[in-house]
Protein backbone atom coordinates (compact mmCIF):
# COMPACT_ATOMS: atom_id res chain seq x y z
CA UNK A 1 207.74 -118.15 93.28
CA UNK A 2 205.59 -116.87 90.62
CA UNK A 3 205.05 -113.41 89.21
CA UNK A 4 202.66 -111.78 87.10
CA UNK A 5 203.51 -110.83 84.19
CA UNK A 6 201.16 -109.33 81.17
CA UNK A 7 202.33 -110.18 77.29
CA UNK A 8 202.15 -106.73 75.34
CA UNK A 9 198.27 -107.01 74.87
CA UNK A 10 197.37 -107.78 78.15
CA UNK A 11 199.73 -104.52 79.62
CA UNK A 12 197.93 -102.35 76.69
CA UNK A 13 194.36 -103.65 78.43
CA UNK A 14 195.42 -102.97 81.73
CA UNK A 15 197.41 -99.55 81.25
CA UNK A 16 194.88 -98.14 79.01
CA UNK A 17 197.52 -96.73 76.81
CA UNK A 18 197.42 -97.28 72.69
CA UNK A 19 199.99 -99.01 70.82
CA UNK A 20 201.05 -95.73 69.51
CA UNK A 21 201.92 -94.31 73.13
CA UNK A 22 204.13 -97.58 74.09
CA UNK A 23 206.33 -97.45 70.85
CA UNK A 24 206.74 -93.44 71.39
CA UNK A 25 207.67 -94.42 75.44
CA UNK A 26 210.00 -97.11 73.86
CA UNK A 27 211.55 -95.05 71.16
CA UNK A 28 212.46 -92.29 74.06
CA UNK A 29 213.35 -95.02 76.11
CA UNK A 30 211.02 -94.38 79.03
CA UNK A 31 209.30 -97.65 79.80
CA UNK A 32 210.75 -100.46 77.91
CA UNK A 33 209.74 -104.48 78.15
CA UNK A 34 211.08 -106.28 80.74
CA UNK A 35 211.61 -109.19 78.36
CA UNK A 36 210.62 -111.49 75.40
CA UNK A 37 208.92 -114.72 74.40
CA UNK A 38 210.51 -117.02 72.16
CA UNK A 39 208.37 -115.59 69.45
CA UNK A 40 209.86 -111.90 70.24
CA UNK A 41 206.32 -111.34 71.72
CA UNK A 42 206.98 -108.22 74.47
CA UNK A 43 206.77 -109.06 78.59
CA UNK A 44 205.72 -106.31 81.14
CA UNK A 45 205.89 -106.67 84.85
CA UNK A 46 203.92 -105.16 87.75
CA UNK A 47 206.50 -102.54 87.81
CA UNK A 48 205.92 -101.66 84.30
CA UNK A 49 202.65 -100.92 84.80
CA UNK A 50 203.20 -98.55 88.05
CA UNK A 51 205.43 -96.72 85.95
CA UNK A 52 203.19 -96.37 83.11
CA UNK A 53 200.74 -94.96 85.48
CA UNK A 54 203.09 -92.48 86.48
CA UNK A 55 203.98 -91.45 82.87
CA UNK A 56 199.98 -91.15 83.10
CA UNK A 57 200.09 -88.64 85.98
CA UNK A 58 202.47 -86.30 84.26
CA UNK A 59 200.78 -86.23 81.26
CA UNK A 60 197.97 -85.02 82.89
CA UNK A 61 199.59 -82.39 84.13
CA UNK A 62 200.33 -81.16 81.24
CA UNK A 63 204.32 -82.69 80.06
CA UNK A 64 204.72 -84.03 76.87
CA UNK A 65 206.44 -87.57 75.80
CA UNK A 66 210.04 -85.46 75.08
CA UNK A 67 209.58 -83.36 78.65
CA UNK A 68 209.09 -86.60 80.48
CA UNK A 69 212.18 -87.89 79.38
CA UNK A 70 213.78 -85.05 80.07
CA UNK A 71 211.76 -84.51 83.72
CA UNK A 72 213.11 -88.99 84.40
CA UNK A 73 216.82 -88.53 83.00
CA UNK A 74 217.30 -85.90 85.55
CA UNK A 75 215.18 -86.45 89.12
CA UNK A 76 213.57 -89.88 87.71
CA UNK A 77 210.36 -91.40 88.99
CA UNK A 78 208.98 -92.90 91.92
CA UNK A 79 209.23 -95.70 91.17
CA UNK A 80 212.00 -99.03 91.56
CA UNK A 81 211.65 -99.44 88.14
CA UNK A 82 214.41 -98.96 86.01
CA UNK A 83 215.24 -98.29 82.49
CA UNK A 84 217.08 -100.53 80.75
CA UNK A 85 218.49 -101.69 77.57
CA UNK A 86 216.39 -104.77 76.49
CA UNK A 87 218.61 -105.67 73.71
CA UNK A 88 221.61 -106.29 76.68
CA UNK A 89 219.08 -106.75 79.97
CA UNK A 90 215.98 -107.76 78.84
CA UNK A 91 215.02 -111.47 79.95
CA UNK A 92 213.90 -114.27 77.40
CA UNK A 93 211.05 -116.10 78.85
CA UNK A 94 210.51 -119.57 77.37
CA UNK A 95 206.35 -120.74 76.78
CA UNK A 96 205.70 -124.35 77.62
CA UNK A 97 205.71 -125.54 74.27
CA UNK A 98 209.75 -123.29 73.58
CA UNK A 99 210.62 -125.10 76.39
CA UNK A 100 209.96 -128.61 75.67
CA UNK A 101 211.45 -128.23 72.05
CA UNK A 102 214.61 -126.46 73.55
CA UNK A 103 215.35 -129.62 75.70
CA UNK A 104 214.07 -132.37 73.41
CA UNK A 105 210.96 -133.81 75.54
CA UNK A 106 207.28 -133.18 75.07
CA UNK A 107 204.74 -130.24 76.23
CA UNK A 108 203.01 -133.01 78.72
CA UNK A 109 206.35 -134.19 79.94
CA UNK A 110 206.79 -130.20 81.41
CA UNK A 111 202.87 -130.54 82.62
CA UNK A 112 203.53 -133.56 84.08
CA UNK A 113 206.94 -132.38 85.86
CA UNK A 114 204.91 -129.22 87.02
CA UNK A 115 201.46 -131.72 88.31
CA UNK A 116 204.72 -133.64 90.46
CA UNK A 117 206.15 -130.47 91.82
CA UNK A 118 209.06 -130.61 90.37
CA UNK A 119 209.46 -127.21 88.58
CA UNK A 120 207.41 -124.49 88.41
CA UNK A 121 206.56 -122.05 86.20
CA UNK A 122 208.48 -118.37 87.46
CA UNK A 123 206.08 -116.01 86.04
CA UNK A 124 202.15 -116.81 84.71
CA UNK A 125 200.50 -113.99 82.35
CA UNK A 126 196.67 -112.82 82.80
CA UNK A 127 195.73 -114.79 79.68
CA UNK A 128 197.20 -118.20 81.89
CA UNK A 129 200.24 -118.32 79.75
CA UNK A 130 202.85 -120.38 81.81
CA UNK A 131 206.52 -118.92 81.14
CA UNK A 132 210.07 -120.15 82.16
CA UNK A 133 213.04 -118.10 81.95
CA UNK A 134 215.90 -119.58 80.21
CA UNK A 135 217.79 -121.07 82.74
CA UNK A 136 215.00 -123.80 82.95
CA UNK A 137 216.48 -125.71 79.41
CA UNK A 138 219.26 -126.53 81.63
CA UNK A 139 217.43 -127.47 84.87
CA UNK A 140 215.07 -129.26 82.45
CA UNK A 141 218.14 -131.37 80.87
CA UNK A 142 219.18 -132.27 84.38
CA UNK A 143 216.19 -133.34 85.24
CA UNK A 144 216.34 -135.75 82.28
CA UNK A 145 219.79 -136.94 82.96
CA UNK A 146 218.60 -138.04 86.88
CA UNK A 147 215.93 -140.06 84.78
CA UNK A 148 218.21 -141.88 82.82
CA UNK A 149 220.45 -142.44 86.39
CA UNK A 150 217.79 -144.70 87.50
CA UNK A 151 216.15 -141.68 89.42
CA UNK A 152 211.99 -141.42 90.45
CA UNK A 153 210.17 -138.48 89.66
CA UNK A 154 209.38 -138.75 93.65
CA UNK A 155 213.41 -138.76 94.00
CA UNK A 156 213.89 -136.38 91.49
CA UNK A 157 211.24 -133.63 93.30
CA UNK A 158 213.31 -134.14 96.54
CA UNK A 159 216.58 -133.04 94.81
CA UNK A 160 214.38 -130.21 93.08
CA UNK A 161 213.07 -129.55 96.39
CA UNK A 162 216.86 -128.50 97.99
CA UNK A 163 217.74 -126.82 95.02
CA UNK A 164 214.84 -124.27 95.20
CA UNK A 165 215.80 -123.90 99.40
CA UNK A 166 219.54 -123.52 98.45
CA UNK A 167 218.20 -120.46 96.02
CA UNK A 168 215.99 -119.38 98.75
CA UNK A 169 218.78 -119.58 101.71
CA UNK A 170 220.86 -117.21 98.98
CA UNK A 171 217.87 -114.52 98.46
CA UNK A 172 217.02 -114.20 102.65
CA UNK A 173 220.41 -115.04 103.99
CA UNK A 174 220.72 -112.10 106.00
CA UNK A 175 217.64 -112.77 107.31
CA UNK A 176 217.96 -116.60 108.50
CA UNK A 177 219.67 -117.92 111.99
CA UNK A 178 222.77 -119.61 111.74
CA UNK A 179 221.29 -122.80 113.28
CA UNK A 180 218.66 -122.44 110.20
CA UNK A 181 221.25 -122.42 107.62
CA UNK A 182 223.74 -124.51 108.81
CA UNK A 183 221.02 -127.47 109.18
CA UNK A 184 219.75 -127.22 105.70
CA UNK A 185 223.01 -126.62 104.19
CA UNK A 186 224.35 -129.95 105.90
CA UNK A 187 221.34 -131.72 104.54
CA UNK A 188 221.81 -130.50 100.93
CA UNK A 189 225.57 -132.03 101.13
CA UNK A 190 224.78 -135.19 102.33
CA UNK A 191 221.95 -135.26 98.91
CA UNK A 192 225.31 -133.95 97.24
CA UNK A 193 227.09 -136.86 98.49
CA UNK A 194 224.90 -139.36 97.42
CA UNK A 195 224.46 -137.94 93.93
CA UNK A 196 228.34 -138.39 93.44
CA UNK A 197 228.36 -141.70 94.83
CA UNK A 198 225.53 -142.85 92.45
CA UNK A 199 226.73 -140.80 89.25
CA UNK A 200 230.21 -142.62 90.59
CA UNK A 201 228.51 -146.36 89.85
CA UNK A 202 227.19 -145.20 86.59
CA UNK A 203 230.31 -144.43 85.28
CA UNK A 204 231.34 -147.38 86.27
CA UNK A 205 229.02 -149.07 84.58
CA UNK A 206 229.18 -146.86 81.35
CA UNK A 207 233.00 -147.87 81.86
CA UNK A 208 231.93 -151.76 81.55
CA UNK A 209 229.92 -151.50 78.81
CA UNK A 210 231.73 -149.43 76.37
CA UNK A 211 234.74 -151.91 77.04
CA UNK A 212 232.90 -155.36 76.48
CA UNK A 213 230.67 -153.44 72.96
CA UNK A 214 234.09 -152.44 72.00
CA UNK A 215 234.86 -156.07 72.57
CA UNK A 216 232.13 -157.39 70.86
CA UNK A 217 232.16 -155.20 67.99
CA UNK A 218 235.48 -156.34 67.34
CA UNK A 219 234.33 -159.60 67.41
CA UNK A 220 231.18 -158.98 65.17
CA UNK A 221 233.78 -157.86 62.65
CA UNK A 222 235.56 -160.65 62.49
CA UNK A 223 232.94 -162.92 62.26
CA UNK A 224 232.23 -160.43 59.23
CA UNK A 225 235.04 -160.95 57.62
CA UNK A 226 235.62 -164.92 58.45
CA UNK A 227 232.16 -165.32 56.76
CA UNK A 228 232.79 -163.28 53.62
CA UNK A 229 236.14 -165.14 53.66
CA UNK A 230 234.11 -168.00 53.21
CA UNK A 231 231.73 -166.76 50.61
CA UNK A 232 234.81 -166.02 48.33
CA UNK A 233 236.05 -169.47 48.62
CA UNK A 234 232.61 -171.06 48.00
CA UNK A 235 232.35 -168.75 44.99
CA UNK A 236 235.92 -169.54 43.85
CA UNK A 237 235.30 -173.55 44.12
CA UNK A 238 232.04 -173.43 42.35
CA UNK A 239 233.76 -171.18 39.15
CA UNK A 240 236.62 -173.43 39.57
CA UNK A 241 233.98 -176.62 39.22
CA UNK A 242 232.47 -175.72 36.47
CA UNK A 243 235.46 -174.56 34.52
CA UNK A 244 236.78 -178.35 35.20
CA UNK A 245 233.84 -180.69 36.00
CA UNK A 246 236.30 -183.61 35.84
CA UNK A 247 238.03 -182.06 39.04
CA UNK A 248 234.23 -182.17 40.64
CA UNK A 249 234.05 -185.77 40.06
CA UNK A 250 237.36 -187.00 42.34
């Protein structure tokens, strides 16, 4: 599911607040990026913007930056926003272009994945900037993997459909019958069990190959080595010829 989220610009435009106010709220710690862009460019979420607001509201009252912090540390706001660290919490989010170069495939390739329905984009900022957290490179690379196992991009959206229900069974568990759960789950092990049986035949067949090219490369060698025998020989008789012409004669 996507969420809005604004790159450091965008939550500027939208907070009204100057550039100067965010690094002094940063610096005191009291509103602090959600995360980064590959390009260390800084991520806000709706949340950071309701709590900017509020940080609005209280200087309007008449608090300064230091009384704020002071005022959050000890009742905090309302708000379900919390502070933390973004060295050690802060996400990475990945652009389109990050994320192709982190798993070795073009920008279109992602496009085209996304046109299928295969993945998604998690959040999108105002400006239309699609971004991927970084557990994506890996989803990506699996992706790529069920391509080279023979897999259709139609085949390969089923499989990405399950996974996204499996995540969505975890989230609203509590909130989802037994009969609900236990159907879907059964029909994401039987996938399960047909992606081992496959991936079982490919190794198999990986199994087949590398023994007959380890085969033939042995084989190749030889031939090598039988033909530069040969070239040795040829080269020895011909010195040896003209050294002795007579012998070249018999």
């Amino acid at each position: 599911m996507n969420k809005n989220v604004y790159l450091e610009k965008e939550f500027l435009e939208k907070t009204q607040i100057t550039p100067g106010q965010l690094r002094e709220w940063e610096q005191l710690k009291i509103l602090l990026p959600t995360g980064y862009t590959e390009d260390k460019t800084k991520c806000f979420s709706d949340e950071s913007i309701k709590r900017a607001e509020h940080i609005k509201q209280l200087l309007q009252l008449g608090y300064n930056s230091e009384e704020i912090q002071k005022i959050i540390k000890k009742v905090g706001l309302p708000s379900v926003y919390k502070v933390k660290e973004p060295e050690k919490n802060a996400h990475k989010y990945l652009t389109v272009g990050h994320l192709a170069e982190a798993v070795g495939i073009s920008s279109r390739t992602i496009k085209h994945w996304e046109e299928k329905g295969i993945i998604e984009p998690q959040m999108r900022s105002q400006g239309g900037f699609r971004l991927y957290p970084e557990s994506y490179i890996l989803l990506c690379k699996l992706i790529v993997d069920l391509q080279l196992f023979g897999y259709t991009l139609d085949e390969i959206k089923s499989i990405s459909d399950f996974f996204r229900s499996f995540l969505f069974i975890k989230d609203n568990f509590e909130n989802l019958s037994y009969d609900d759960i236990e159907t879907k789950l059964n029909i994401m092990l039987n996938e399960i069990s047909k992606l081992s049986n496959r991936i079982n035949q490919l190794k198999s067949g990986i199994q087949r190959w590398e023994e007959l090219l380890k085969k033939e490369k042995k084989e190749i060698n030889s031939l090598i080595n039988k033909a530069k025998k040969r070239l040795e020989q040829e080269k020895s008789e011909k010195a040896s010829n003209k050294t002795n012409p007579n012998r070249s004669k018999k």
